[in-house]
N, C-alpha and C. Protein backbone atom coordinates (compact mmCIF):
# COMPACT_ATOMS: atom_id res chain seq x y z
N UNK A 1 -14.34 13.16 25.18
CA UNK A 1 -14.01 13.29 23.77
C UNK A 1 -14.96 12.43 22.95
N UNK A 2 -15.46 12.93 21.49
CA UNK A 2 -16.17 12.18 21.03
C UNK A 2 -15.35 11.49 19.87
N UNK A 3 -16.04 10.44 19.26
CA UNK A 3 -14.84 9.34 18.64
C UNK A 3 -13.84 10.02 17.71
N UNK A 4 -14.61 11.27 16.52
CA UNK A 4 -13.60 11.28 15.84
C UNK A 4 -12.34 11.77 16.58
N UNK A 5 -12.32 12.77 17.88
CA UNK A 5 -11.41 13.45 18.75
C UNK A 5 -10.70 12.21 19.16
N UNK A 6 -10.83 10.99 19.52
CA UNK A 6 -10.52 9.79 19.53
C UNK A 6 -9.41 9.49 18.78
N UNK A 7 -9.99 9.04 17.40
CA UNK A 7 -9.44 8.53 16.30
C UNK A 7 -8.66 9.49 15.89
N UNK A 8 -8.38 10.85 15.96
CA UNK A 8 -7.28 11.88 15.78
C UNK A 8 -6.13 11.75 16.81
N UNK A 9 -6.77 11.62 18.30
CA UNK A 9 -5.67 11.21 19.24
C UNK A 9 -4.87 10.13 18.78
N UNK A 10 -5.69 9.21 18.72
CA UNK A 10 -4.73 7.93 17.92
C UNK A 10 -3.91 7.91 16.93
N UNK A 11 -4.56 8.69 16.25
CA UNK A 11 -3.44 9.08 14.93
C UNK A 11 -2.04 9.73 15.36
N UNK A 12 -2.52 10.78 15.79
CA UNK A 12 -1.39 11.06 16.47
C UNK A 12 -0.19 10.27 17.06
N UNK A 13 -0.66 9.40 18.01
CA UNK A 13 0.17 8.47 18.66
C UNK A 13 0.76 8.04 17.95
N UNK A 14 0.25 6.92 16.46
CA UNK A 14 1.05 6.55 15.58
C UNK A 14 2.04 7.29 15.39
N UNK A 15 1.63 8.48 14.63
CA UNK A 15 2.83 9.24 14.21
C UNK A 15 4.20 9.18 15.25
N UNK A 16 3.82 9.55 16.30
CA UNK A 16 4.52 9.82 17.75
C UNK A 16 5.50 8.57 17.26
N UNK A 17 4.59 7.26 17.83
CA UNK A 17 5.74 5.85 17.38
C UNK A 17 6.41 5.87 16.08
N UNK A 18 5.84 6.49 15.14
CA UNK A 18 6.72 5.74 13.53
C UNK A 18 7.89 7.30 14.00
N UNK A 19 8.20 8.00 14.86
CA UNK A 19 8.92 9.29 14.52
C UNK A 19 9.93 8.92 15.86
N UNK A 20 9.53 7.49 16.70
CA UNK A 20 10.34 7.20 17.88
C UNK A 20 10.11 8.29 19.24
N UNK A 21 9.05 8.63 18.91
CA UNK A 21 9.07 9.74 20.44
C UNK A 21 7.57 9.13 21.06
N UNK A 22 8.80 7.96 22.25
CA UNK A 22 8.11 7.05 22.56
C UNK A 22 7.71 7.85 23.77
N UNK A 23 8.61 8.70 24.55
CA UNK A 23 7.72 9.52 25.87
C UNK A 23 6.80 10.96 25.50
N UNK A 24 6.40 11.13 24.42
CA UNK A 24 5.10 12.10 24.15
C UNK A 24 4.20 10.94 23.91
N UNK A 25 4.28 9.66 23.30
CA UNK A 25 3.28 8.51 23.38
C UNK A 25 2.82 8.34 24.78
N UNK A 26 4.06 8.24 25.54
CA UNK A 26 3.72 7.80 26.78
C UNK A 26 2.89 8.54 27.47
N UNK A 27 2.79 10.04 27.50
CA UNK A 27 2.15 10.95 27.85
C UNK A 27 0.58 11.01 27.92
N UNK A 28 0.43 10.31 26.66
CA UNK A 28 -0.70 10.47 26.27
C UNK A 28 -1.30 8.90 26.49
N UNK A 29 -0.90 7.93 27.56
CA UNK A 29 -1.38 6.92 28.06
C UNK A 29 -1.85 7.51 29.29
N UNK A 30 -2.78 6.43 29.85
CA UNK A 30 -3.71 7.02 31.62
C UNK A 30 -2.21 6.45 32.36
N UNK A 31 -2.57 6.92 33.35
CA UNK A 31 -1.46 6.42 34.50
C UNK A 31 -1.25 4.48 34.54
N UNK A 32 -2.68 4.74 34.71
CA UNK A 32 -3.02 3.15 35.10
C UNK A 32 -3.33 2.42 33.67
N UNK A 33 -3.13 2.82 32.72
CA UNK A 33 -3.27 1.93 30.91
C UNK A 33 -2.65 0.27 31.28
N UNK A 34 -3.67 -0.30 30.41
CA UNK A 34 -2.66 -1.82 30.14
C UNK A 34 -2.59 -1.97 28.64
N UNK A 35 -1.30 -2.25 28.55
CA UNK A 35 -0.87 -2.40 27.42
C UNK A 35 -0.37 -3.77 26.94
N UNK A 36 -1.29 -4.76 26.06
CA UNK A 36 -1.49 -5.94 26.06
C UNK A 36 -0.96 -6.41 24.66
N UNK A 37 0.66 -7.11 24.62
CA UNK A 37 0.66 -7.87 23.40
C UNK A 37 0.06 -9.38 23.60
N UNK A 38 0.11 -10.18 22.17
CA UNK A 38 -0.13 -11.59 22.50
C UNK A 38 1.20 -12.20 23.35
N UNK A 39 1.12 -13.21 23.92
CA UNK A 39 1.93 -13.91 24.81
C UNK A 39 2.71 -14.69 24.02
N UNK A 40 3.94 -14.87 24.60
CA UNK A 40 4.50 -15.73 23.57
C UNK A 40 5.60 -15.91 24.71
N UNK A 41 6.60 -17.30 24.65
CA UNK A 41 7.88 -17.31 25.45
C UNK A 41 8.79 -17.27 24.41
N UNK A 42 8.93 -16.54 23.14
CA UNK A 42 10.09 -16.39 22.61
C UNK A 42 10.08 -14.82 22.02
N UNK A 43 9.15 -14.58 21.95
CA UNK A 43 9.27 -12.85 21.93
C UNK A 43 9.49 -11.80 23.13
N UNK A 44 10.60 -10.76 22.90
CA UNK A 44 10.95 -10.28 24.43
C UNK A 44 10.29 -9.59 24.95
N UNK A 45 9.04 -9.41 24.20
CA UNK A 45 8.54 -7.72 24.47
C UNK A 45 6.66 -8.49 24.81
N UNK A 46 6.43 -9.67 24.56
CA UNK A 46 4.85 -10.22 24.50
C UNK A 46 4.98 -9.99 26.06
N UNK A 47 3.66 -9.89 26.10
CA UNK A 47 2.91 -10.70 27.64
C UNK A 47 1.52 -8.43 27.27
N UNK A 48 1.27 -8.66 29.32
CA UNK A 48 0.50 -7.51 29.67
C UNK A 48 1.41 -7.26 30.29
N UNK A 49 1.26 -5.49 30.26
CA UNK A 49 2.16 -4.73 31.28
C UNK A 49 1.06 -3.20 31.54
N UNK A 50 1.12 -3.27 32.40
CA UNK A 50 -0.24 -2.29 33.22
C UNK A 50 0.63 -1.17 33.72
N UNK A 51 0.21 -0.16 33.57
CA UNK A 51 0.96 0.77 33.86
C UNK A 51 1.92 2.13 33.23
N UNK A 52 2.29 3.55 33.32
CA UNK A 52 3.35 3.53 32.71
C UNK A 52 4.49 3.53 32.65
N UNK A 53 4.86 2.74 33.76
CA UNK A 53 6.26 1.92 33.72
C UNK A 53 6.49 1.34 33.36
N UNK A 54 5.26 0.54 33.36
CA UNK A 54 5.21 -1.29 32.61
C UNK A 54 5.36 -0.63 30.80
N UNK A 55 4.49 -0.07 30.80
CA UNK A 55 4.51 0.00 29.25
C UNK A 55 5.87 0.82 28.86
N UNK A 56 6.52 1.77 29.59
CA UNK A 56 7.54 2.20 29.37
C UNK A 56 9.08 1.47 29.17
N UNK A 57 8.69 0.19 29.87
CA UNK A 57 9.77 -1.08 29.69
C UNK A 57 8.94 -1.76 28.50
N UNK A 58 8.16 -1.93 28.01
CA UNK A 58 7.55 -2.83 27.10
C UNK A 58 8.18 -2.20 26.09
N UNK A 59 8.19 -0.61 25.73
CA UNK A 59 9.14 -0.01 24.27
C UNK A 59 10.36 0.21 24.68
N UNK A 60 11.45 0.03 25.56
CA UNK A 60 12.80 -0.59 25.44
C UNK A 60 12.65 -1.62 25.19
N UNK A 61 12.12 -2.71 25.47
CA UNK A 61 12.33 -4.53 25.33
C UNK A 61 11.85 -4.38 23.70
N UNK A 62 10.95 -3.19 23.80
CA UNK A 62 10.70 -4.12 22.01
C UNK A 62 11.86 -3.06 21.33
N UNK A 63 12.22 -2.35 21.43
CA UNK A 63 13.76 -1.34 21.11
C UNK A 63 14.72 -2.34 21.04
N UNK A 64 14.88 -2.86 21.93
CA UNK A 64 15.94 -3.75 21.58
C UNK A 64 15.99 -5.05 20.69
N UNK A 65 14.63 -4.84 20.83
CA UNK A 65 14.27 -6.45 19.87
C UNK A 65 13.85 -6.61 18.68
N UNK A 66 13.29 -5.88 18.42
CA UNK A 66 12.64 -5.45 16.97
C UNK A 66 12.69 -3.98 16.46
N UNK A 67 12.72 -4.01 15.29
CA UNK A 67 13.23 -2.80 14.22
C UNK A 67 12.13 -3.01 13.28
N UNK A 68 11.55 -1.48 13.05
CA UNK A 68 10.77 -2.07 11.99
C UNK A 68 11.30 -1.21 10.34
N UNK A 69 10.89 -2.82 9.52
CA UNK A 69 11.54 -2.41 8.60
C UNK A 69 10.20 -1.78 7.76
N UNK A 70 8.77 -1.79 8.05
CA UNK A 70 8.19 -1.34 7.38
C UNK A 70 6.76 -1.26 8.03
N UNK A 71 6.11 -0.06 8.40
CA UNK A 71 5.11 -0.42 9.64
C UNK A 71 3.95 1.09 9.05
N UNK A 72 2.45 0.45 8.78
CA UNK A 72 1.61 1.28 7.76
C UNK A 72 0.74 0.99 8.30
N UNK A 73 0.14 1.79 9.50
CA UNK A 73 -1.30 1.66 9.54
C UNK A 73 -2.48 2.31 8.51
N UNK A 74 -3.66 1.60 8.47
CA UNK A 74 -4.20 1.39 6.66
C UNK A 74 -5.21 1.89 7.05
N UNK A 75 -6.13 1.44 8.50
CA UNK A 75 -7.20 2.07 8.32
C UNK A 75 -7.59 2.05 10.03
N UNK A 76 -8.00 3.43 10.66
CA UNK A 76 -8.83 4.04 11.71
C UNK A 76 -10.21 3.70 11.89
N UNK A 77 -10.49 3.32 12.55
CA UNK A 77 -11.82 3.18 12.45
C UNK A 77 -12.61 3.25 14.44
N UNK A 78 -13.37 4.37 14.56
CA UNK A 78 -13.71 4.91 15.81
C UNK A 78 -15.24 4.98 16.07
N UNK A 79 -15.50 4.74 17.27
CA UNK A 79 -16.63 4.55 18.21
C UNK A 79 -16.50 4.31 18.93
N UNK A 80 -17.53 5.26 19.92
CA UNK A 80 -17.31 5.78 21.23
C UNK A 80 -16.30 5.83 21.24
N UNK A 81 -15.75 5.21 22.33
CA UNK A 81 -14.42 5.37 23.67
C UNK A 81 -13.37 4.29 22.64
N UNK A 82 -13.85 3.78 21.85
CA UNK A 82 -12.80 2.40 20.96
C UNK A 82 -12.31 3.28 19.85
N UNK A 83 -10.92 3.19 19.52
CA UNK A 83 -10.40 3.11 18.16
C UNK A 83 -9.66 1.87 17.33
N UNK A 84 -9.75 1.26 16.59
CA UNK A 84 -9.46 -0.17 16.23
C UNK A 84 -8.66 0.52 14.87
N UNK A 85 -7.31 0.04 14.84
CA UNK A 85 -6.60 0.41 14.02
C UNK A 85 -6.12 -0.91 13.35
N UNK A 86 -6.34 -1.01 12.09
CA UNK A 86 -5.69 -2.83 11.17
C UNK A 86 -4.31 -1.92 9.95
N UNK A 87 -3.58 -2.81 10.33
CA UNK A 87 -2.15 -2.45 9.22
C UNK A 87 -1.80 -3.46 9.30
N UNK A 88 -0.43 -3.34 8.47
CA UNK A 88 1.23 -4.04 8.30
C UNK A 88 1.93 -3.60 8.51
N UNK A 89 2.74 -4.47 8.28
CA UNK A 89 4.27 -4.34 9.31
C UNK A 89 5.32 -5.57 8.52
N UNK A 90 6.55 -4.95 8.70
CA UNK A 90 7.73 -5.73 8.84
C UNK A 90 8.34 -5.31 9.24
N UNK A 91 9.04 -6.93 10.28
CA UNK A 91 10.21 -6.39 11.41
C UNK A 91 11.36 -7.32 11.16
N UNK A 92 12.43 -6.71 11.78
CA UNK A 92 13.44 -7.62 12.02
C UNK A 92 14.05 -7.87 13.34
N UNK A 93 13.99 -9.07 13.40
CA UNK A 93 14.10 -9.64 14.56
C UNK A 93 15.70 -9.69 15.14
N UNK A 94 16.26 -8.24 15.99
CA UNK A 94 17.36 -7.78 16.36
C UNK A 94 18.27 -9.10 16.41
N UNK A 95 17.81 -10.11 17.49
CA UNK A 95 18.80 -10.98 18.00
C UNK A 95 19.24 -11.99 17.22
N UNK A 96 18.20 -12.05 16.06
CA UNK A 96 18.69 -13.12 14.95
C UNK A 96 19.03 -12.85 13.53
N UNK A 97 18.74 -11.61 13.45
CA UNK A 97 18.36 -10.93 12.26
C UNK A 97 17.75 -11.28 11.14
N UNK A 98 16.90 -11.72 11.59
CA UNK A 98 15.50 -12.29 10.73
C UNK A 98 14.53 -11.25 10.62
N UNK A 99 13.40 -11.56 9.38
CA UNK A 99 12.54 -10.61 9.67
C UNK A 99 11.20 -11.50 9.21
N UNK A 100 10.12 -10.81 9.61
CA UNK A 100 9.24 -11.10 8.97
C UNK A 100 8.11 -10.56 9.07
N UNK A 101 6.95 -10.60 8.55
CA UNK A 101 5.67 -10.07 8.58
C UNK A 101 4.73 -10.33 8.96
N UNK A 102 4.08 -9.17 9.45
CA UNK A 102 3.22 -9.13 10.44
C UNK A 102 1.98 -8.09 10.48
N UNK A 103 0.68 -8.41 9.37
CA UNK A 103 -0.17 -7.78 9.60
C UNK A 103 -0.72 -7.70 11.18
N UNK A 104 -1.70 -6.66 11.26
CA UNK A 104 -1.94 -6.31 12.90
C UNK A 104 -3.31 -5.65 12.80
N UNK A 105 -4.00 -6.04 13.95
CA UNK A 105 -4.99 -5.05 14.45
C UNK A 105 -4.80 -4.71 15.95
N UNK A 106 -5.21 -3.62 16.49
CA UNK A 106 -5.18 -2.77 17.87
C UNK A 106 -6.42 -2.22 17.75
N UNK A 107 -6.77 -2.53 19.27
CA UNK A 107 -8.13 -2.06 19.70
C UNK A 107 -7.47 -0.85 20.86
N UNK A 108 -7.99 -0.15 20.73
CA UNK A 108 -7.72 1.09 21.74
C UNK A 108 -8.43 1.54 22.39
N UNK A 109 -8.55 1.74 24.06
CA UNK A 109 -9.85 2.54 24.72
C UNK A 109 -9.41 3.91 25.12
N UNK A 110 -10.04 4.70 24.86
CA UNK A 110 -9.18 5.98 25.08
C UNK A 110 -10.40 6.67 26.59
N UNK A 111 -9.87 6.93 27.37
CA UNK A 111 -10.66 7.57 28.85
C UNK A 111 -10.35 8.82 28.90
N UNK A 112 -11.49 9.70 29.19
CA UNK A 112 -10.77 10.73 29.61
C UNK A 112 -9.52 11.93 28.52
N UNK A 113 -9.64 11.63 27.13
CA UNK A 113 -8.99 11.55 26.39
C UNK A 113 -7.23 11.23 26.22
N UNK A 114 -7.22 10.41 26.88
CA UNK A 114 -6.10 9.36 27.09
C UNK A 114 -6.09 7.97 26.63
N UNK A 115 -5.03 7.03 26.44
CA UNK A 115 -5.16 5.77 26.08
C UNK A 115 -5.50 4.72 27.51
N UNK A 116 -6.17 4.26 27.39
CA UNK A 116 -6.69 3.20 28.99
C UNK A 116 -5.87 2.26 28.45
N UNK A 117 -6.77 1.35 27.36
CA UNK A 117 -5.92 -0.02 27.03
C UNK A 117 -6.11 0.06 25.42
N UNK A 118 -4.76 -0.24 25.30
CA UNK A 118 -4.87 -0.91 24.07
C UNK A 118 -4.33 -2.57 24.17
N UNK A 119 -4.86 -3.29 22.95
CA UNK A 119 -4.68 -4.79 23.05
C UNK A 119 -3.99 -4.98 21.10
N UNK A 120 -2.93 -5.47 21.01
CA UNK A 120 -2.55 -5.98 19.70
C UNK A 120 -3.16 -7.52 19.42
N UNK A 121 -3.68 -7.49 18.18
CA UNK A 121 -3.62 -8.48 17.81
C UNK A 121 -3.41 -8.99 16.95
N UNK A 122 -2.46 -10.20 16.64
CA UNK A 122 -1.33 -10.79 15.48
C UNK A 122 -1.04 -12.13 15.33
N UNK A 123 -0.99 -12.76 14.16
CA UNK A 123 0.07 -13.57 14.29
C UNK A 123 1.04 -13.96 14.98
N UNK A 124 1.42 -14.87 16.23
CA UNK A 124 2.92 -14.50 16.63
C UNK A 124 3.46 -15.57 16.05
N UNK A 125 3.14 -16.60 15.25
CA UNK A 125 4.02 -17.54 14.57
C UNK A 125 4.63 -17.16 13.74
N UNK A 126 4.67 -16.06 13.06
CA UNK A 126 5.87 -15.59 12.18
C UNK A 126 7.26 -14.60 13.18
N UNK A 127 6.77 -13.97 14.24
CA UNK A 127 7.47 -13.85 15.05
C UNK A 127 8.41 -14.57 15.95
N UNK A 128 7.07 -15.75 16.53
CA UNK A 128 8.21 -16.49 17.27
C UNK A 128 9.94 -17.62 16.37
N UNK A 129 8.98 -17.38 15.47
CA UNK A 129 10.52 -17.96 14.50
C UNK A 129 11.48 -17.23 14.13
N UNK A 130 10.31 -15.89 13.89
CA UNK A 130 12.03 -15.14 13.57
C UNK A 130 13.07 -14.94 14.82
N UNK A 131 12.17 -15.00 16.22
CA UNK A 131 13.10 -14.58 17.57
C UNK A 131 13.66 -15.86 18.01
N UNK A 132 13.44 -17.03 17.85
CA UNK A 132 13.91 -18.54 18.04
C UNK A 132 15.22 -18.90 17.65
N UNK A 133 16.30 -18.53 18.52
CA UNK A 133 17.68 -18.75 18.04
C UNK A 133 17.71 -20.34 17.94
N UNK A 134 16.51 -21.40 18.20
CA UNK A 134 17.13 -22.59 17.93
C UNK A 134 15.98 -23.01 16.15
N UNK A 135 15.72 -21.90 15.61
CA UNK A 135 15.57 -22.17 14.53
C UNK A 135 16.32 -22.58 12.94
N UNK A 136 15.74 -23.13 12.40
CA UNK A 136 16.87 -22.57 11.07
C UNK A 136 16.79 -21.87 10.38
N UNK A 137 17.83 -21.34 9.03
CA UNK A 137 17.92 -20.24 9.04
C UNK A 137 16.71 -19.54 8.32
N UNK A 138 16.43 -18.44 7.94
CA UNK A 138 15.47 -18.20 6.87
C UNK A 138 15.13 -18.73 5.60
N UNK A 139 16.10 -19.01 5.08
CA UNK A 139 15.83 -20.07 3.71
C UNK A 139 15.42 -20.99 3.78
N UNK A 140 15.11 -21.85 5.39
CA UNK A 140 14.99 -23.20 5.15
C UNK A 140 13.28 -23.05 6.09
N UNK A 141 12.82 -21.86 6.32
CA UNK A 141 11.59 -21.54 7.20
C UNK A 141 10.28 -21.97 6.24
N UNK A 142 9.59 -22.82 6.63
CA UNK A 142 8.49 -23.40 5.66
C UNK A 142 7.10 -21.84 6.03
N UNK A 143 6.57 -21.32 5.63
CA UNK A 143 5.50 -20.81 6.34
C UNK A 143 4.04 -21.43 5.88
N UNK A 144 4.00 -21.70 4.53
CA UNK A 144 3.11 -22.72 3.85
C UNK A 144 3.50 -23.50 2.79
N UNK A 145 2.72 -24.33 2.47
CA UNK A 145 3.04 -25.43 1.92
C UNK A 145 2.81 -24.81 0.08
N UNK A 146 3.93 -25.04 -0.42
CA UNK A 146 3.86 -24.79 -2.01
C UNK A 146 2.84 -25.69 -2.54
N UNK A 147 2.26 -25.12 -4.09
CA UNK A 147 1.65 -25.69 -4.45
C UNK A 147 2.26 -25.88 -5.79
C-alpha cells in the first residue's frame, strides 16, 4: 500500500474506535502488532501488549477504565509505511470519576496493509491523577501554577 492507502486505512480505524467496533479495529491489526501505551503504575490499560490478544485485553482494560468524553483526531499525516496521527481528547477516569485532558500523538506502522505497531504518545501526568484513588479531589488538583 502506498501512504495515502495508509493514511485512509487509519482513518478508518479511528472511525472504527470513536463508533466502539473495537473487533473490525482488531481485524485490521497484523497478528503479531504491538500495541504500545506510555507506562505508568496507576493507569490500567499503560504498559506494551504484542499481539491480538494482548491488544484485545488492552481495549477491555481501557473499557473499563476510561470513557471518553471527547476524543478528535486533528491531523493525518503519512509516509511510507508510517501514519502519525496528533489530536485531543478528554477522558474520564471510570474508577474515580475524574477527568481530564489529554492531547496525543500515535505513530502507526502499517505492513502489508495492516497495523504492525502503533505507539501513543502523551502526557500521563494528567492521567495518572485522575486514576490515583489516593489523590485529592479535583478541585484541590494543582496542574500549574497561577499567575
Amino acid at each position: 500500500m502506498d501512504a495515502q492507502n495508509n493514511k485512509q486505512m487509519v482513518m478508518e480505524c479511528y472511525q472504527l474506535f470513536m463508533k466502539g467496533d473495537i473487533p473490525s479495529l482488531l481485524e485490521r491489526c497484523s497478528d503479531d502488532a504491538d500495541w504500545i501505551e506510555r507506562d505508568s503504575d496507576w493507569i490500567p490499560f499503560a504498559g506494551a501488549h504484542h499481539g491480538k490478544a494482548e491488544i484485545a485485553d488492552f481495549f477491555a482494560k481501557f473499557a473499563g477504565g476510561a470513557e471518553p468524553l471527547s476524543f478528535v483526531p486533528r491531523q493525518f499525516i503519512a509516509e511510507g509505511d508510517m501514519v502519525v496521527v496528533a489530536g485531543d481528547a478528554t477522558w474520564l477516569a471510570k474508577p474515580t470519576g475524574r477527568s481530564f485532558d489529554s492531547p496525543w500523538v500515535h505513530i502507526l506502522t502499517i505492513r502489508d496493509g495492516k497495523i504492525a505497531r502503533f505507539e501513543a504518545y502523551n502526557d500521563t501526568a494528567p492521567a495518572e491523577r485522575a486514576f490515583r484513588l489516593d489523590q485529592p479531589p479535583p478541585d484541590r488538583l494543582v496542574d500549574r501554577p497561577r499567575i
